[in-house]
Structure formats: C-alpha cells, structure tokens
Protein backbone atom coordinates (compact mmCIF):
# COMPACT_ATOMS: atom_id res chain seq x y z
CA UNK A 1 170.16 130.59 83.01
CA UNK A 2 173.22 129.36 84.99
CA UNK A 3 175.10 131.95 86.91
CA UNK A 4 178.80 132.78 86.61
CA UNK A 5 181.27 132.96 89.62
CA UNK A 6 184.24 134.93 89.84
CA UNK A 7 186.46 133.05 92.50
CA UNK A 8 189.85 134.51 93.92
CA UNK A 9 192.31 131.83 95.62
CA UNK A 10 190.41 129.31 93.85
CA UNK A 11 193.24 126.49 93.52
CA UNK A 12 192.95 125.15 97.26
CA UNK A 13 191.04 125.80 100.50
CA UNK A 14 187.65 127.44 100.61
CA UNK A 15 188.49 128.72 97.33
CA UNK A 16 188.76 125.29 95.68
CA UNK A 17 185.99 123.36 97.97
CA UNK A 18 183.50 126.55 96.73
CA UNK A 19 184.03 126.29 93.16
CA UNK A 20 183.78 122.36 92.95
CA UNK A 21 180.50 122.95 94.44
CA UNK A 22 179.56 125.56 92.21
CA UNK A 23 180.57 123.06 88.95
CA UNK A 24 178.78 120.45 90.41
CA UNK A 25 175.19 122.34 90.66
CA UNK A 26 175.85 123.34 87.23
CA UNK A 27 177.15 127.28 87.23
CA UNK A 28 179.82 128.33 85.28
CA UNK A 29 183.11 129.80 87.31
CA UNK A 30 185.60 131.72 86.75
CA UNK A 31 188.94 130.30 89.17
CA UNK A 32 191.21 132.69 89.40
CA UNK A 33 194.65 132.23 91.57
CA UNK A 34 198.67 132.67 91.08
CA UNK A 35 198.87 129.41 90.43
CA UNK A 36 195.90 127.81 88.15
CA UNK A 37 197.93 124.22 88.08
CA UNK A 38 196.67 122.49 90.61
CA UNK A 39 192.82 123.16 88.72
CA UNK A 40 194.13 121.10 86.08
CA UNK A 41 192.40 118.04 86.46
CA UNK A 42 188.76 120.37 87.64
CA UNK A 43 189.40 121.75 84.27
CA UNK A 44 189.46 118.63 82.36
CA UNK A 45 186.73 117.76 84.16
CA UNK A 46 184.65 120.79 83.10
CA UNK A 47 185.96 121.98 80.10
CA UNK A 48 182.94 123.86 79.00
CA UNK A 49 182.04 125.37 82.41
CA UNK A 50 185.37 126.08 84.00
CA UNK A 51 187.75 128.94 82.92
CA UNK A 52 191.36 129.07 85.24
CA UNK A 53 192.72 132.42 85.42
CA UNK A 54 195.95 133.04 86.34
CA UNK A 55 195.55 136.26 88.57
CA UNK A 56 197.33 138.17 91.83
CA UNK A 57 194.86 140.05 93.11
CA UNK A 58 197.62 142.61 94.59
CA UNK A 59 198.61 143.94 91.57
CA UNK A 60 195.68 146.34 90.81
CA UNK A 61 196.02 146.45 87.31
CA UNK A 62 195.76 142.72 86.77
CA UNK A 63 192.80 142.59 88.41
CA UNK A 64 191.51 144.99 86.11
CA UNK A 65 192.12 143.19 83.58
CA UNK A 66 191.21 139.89 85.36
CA UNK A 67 188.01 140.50 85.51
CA UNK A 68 187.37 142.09 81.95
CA UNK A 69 188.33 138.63 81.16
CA UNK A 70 186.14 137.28 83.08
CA UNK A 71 183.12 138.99 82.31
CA UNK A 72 184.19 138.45 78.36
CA UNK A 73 183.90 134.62 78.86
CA UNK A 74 180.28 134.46 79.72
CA UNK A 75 179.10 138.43 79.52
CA UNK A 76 178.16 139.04 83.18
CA UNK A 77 179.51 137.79 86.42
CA UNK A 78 176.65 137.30 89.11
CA UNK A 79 178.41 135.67 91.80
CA UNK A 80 181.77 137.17 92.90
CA UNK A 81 183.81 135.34 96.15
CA UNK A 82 186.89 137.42 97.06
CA UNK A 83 188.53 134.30 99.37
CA UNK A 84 192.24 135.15 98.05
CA UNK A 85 194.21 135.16 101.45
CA UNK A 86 197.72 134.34 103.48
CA UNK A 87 198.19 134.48 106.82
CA UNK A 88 201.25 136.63 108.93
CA UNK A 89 201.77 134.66 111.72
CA UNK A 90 204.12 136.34 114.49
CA UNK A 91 204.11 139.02 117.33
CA UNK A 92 203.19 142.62 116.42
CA UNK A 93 206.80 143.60 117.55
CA UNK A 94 208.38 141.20 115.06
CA UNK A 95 206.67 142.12 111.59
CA UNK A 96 208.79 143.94 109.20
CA UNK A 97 207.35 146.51 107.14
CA UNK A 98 207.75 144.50 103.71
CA UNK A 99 205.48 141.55 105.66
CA UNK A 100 202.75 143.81 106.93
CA UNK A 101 202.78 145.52 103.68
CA UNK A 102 202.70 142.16 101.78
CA UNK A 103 200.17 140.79 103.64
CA UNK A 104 197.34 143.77 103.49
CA UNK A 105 198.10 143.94 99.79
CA UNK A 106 196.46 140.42 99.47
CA UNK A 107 194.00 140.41 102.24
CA UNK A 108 192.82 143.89 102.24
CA UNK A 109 193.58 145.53 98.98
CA UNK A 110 193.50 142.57 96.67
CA UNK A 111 189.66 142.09 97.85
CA UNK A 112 188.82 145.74 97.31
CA UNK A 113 190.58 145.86 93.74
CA UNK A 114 188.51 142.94 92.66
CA UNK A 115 185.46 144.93 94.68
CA UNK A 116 186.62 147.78 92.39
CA UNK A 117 186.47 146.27 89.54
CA UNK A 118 183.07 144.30 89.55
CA UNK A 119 180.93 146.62 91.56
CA UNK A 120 180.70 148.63 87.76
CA UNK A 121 179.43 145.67 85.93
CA UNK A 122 177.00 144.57 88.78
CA UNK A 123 175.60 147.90 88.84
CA UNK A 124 174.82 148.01 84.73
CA UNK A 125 173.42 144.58 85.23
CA UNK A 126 171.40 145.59 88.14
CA UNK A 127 172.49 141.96 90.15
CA UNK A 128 175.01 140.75 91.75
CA UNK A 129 176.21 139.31 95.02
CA UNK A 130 180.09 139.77 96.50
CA UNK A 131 180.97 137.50 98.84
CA UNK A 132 183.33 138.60 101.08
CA UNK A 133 185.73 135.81 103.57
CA UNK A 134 186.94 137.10 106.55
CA UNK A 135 186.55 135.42 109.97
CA UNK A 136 185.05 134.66 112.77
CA UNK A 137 187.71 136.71 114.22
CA UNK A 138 187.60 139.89 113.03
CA UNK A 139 186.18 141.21 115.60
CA UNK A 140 188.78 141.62 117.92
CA UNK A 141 192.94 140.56 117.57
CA UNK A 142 194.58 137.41 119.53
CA UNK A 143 198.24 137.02 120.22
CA UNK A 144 200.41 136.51 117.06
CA UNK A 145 197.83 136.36 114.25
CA UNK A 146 196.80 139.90 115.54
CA UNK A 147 197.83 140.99 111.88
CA UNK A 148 195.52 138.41 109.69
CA UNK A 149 192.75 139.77 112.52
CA UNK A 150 193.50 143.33 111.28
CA UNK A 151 192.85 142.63 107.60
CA UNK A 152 189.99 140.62 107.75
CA UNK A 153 188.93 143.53 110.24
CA UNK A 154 189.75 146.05 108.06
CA UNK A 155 187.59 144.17 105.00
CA UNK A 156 185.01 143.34 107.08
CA UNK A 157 184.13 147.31 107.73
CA UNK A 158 184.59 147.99 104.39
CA UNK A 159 182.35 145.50 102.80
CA UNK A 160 179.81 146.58 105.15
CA UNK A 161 180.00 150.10 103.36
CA UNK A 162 180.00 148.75 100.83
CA UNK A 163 177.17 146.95 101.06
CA UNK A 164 175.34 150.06 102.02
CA UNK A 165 176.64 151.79 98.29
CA UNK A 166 175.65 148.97 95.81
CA UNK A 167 172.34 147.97 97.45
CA UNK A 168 170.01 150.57 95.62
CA UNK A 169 171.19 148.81 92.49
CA UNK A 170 170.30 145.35 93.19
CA UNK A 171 173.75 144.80 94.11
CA UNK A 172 173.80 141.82 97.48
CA UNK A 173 177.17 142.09 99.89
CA UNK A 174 177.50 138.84 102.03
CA UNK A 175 180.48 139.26 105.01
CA UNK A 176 181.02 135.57 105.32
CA UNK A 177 182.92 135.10 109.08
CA UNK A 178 184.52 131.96 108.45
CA UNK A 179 185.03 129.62 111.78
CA UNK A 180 188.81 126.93 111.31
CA UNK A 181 188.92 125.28 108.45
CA UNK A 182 191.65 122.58 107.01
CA UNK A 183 192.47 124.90 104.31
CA UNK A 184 195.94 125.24 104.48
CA UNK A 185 196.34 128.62 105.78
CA UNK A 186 198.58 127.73 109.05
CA UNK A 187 201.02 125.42 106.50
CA UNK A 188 201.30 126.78 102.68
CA UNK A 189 199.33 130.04 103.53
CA UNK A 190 201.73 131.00 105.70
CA UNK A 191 204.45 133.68 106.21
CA UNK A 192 206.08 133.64 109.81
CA UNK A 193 207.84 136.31 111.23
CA UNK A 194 211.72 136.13 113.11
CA UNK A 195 210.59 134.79 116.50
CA UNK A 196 211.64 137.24 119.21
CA UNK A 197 212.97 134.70 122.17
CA UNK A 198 210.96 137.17 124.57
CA UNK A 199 207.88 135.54 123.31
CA UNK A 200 208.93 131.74 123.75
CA UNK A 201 206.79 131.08 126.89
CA UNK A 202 204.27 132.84 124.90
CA UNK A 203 204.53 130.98 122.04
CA UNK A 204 204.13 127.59 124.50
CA UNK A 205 201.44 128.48 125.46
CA UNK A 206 199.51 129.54 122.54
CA UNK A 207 200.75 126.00 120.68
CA UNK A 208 199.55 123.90 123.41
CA UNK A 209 196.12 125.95 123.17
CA UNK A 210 195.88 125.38 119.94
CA UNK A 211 196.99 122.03 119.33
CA UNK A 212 197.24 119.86 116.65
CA UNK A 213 193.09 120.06 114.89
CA UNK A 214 193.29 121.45 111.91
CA UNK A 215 189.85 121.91 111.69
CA UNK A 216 186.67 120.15 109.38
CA UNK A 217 187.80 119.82 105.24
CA UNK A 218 186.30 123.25 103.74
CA UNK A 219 183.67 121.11 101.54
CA UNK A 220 182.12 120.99 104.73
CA UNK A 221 181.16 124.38 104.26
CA UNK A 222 180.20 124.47 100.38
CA UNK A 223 176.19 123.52 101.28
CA UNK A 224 175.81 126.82 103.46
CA UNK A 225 177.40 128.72 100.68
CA UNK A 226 175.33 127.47 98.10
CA UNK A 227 171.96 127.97 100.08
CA UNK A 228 172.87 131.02 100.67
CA UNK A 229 173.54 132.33 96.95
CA UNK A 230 169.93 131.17 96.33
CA UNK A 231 168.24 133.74 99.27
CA UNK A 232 166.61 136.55 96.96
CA UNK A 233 167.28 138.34 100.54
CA UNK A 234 170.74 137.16 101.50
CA UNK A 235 172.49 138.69 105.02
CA UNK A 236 175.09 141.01 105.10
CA UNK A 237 177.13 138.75 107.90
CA UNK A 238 177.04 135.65 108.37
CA UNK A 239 178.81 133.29 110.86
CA UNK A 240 180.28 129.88 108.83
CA UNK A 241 180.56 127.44 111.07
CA UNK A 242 177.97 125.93 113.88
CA UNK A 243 181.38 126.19 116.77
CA UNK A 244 182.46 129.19 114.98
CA UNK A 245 179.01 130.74 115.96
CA UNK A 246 178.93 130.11 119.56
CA UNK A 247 182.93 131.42 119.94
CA UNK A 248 181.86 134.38 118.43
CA UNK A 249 178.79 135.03 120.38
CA UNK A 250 180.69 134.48 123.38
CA UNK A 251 183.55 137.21 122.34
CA UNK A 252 180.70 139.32 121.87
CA UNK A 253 179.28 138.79 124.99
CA UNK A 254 182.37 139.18 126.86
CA UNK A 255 182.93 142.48 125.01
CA UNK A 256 179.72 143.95 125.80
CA UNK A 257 180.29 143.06 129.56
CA UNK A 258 184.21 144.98 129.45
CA UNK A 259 181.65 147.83 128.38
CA UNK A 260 179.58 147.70 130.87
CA UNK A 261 181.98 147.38 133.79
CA UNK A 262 183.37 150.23 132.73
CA UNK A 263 180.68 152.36 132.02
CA UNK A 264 180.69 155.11 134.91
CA UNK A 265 184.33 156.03 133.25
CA UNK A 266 183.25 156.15 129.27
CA UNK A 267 180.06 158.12 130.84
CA UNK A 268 182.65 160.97 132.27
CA UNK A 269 183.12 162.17 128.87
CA UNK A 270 180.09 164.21 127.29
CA UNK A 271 181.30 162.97 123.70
C-alpha cells in the first residue's frame, strides 16, 4: 500500500523538492500551502496521486479542517512534514511586536496546530511519522536571524516532547536540522525589519560573511528524506546536510568548552 503525505509549504523550497520526490516513488501527497498555484503543473502531472490544498497553517482552525480533508482523500495520513516557514530577518532591537508575533504564528504555532491535529489520527491508526524542519541552527541564536533561531528552537524542544508522548503508540517524531538550502527563504521567505543605522557596521560585516551562496537546490536533499521514511527505527534528530553536520558539531563543541571554562563558577551554586 502506498503511503500518504501531508506536506505544509509545499509550493516551493524543501516543501516542493520533498513532495516531487514523494510523487515520483509512487506515494500519494497531500500539498498544502497559501498559495497552491505554483503546483499547478505537479498536479497535472499527477492527477490521481496529488491533492493541493490551499491552507495557512496559522490560523488554527483551518488547519483543523485542513487536515480532516486530508485524511478524507485517502483515509489515513502516514507521513506528515510540517516545513511551512518565513524568515524575520533584523536585529532583536528592531522587531515590532506584529513581526515577532507573525512570525512564531507560522514557524512555531502553525507546526504545532498541524501536530495537533494529526497526532489523533496517528494514534487510532497506531503509525505515523511527523517530520519536523528546523535547522541546523537551533541550537543557539546568531546576529539578526536570532528570531528564525528562536522558533525553530522553540519547535525543536517541543517535537522532542513530543516525540516522547506519541511513541507508545507507534507514533515516529523525526527533528530534521536542516543545513542552507536555495529555497528561497533569504528572498520571497522573507520579512525584514526597519534597519537601525546603529547596526550598519554590523550589518557589513555579517553580508560580507555571508556572501553571495545561496546554498545546494533542496532536491539535493529529497534522497536522505526518503531513506529515512523507510527506517522501521527512524532518529529523533537528524542533521540534513554533510557541511551542515560538521558546523553543528563544531557549535557544539565550542559550547561544551564555554561550559567547561566556566565550571568552578556554575559549581558555586548547590542547585
């Protein structure tokens, strides 16, 4: 029997590379994002395996109802990918309240409504695995995406709860900690905040870090993500990306030695 994906932010990105690969190996998929247009052609393409649902997964109702939807079109959902995503760019000082809230409502809530909302009919099934993209860097915040770092943070911890909740029922939680990808997120995906002129030499910097790589197309990643639906024991983190993986064991290893240097004064405390 083929298995049916749920997939939030579907129409570009990881989203879109993810469910293309799903099609292609023969599942059936639910895309679901604001704007279904650009699947269009995907659904043309695979008109008997593709259903485009027009969804915002901030609204908590809709996704509610979403995924009712979704579990009508094929009765069961087995594989559910909560990618849906923007990114704040900006200083902590310069984010408004309406752009923090914004933001978390998407990256943070939106995942736990749909979370919500399919963790009932995983559990009746007794299968299921939730896929849940955050990134390599939510383990710690960097100058002026400190607030996409925050979310992803924020999901990550959750989803490793929950992970711990739905596993006596044959439930699987993946934390997928996804290295740069060309997906859009720094153009399109983007809301930017006022730029404080404090920051400019900041800023400078930071862009010159950076430069100008993008990073490797996202169907670069769709062959890890489809091994790894077929593990019958599947991890609950996993690094995406082979230079993703050494930056983050590096930031760990850092982190552990800020610990250690400072030991004598954490050991003060009897706590």
């Amino acid at each position: 029997m083929t298995r049916v994906w749920f997939v939030t932010g579907a129409s570009r990105g990881l989203g879109r590379a993810f469910t293309e690969a799903a099609l292609a190996a023969g599942e059936r998929v639910v895309a679901a994002a604001r704007n279904v247009e650009p699947l269009a052609e995907l659904g043309r393409k695979y008109p008997d395996t593709l259903v485009r649902l027009p969804l915002d997964v901030s609204d908590r109702a809709a996704v509610f109802d979403g995924v009712e939807r979704a579990v009508a079109a094929w009765g069961r959902l087995d594989i559910v990918l909560n990618n849906a995503g923007a990114l704040l760019y900006g200083m902590v000082e310069e984010a408004t309240e309406e752009q923090l809230r914004a933001h978390f409502d998407v990256n943070f809530f939106g995942a736990v409504w749909v979370a919500q909302a399919v963790v009932p009919h995983l559990r009746a099934q007794g299968s299921g695995h939730i896929l849940q993209v955050t990134s390599m860097g939510a383990g710690g915040g960097f100058a002026s995406t400190g607030m996409y770092a925050a979310g992803k943070a924020a999901l990550d911890s959750v989803s490793e709860a929950l992970a711990m909740e739905v596993e006596p029922f044959g439930v699987k939680v993946t934390i997928l900690q996804m290295g740069g990808y060309d997906t859009g997120l720094f153009t399109v995906g983007t809301t930017a905040t006022e730029p404080d002129p404090a920051y400019a030499e900041l800023r400078a910097k930071l862009s010159e870090m950076w430069g100008d790589d993008a990073g490797p197309d996202p169907s670069t990643a769709a062959s890890t993500i489809m091994e790894l639906v077929d593990l019958p024991e599947p991890p609950v983190r996993l690094i995406v990306g082979s230079a993703s993986y050494d930056m983050v064991l590096q930031m760990e290893s850092a982190r552990a030695e800020q610990y250690r240097a400072w030991e004598r004064l954490s050991r003060l405390a009897p706590g």
